[in-house]
C-alpha atoms as a PDB file:
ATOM      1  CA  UNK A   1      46.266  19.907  51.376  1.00  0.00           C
ATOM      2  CA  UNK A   2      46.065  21.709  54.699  1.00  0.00           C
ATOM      3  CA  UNK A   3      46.424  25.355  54.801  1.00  0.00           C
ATOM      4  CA  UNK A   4      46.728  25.749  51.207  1.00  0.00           C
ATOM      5  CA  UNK A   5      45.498  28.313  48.903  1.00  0.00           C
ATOM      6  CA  UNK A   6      42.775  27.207  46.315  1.00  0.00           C
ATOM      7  CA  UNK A   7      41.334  28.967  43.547  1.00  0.00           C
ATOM      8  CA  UNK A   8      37.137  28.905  43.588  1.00  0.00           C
ATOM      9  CA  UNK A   9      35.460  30.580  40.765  1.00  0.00           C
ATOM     10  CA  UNK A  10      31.670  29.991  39.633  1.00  0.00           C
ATOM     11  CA  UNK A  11      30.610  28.400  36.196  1.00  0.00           C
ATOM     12  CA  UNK A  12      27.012  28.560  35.406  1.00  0.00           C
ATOM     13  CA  UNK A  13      25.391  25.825  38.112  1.00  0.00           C
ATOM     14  CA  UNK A  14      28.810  25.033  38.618  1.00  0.00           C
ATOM     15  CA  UNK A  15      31.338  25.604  41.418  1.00  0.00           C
ATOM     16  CA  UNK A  16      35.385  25.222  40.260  1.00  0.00           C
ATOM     17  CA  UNK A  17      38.323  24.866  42.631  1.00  0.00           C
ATOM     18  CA  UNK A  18      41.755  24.375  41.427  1.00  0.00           C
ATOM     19  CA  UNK A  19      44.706  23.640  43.351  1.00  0.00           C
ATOM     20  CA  UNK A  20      47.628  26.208  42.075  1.00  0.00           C
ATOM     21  CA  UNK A  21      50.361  23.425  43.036  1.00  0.00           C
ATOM     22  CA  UNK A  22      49.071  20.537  41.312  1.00  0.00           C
ATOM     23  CA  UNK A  23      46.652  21.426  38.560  1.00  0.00           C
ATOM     24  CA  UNK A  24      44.144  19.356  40.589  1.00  0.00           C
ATOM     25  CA  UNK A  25      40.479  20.949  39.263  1.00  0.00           C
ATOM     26  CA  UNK A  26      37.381  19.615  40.759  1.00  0.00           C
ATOM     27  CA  UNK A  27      33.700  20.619  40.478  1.00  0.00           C
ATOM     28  CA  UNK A  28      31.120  21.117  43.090  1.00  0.00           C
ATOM     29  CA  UNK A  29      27.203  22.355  43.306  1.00  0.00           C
ATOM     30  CA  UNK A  30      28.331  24.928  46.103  1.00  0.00           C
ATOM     31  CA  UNK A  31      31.868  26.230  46.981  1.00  0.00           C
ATOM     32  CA  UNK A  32      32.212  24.498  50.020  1.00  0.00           C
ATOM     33  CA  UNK A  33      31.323  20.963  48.004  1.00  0.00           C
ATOM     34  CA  UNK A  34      33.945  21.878  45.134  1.00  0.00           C
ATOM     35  CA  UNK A  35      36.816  22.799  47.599  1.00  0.00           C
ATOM     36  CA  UNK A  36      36.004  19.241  50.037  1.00  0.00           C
ATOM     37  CA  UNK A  37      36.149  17.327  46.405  1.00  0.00           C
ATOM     38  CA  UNK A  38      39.563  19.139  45.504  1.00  0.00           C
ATOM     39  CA  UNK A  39      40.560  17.906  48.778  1.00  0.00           C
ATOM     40  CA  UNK A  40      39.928  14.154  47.807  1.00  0.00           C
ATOM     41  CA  UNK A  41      41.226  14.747  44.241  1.00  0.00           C
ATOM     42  CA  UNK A  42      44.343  16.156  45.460  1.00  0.00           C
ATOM     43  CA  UNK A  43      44.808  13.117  48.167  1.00  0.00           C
ATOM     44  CA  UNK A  44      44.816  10.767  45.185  1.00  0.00           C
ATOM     45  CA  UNK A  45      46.857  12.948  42.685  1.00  0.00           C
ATOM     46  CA  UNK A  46      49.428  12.780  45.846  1.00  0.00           C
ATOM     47  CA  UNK A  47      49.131   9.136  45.751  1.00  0.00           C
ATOM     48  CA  UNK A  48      49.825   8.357  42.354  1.00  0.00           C
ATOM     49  CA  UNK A  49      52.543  11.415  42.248  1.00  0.00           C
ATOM     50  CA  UNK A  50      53.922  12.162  45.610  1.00  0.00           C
ATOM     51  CA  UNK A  51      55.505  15.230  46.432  1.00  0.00           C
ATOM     52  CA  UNK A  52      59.567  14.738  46.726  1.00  0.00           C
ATOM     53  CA  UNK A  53      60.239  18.153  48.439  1.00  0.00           C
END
């Protein structure tokens, strides 16, 4: 997930990033924690579904 664009937006206590390829959405108490747990999420939604292109 190098280099790529994530969406972060703020939900009451809540931090939300979403990865526009994937779908991947993960939560985090600060920005920085929600984006570092997309990163993980996205490493295992890569597993299970590798990319073919």
């Amino acid at each position: 997930m190098k280099n790529e664009a994530v969406a972060v937006h703020r939900e009451r206590d809540w931090y939300v990033a979403k990865s526009p390829r994937t779908g991947v959405v993960s939560l985090g108490r600060t920005a920085e924690e929600a984006v570092a747990n997309l990163e993980e999420a996205v490493e295992l939604y890569e597993e299970v579904f590798p990319r073919t292109t």
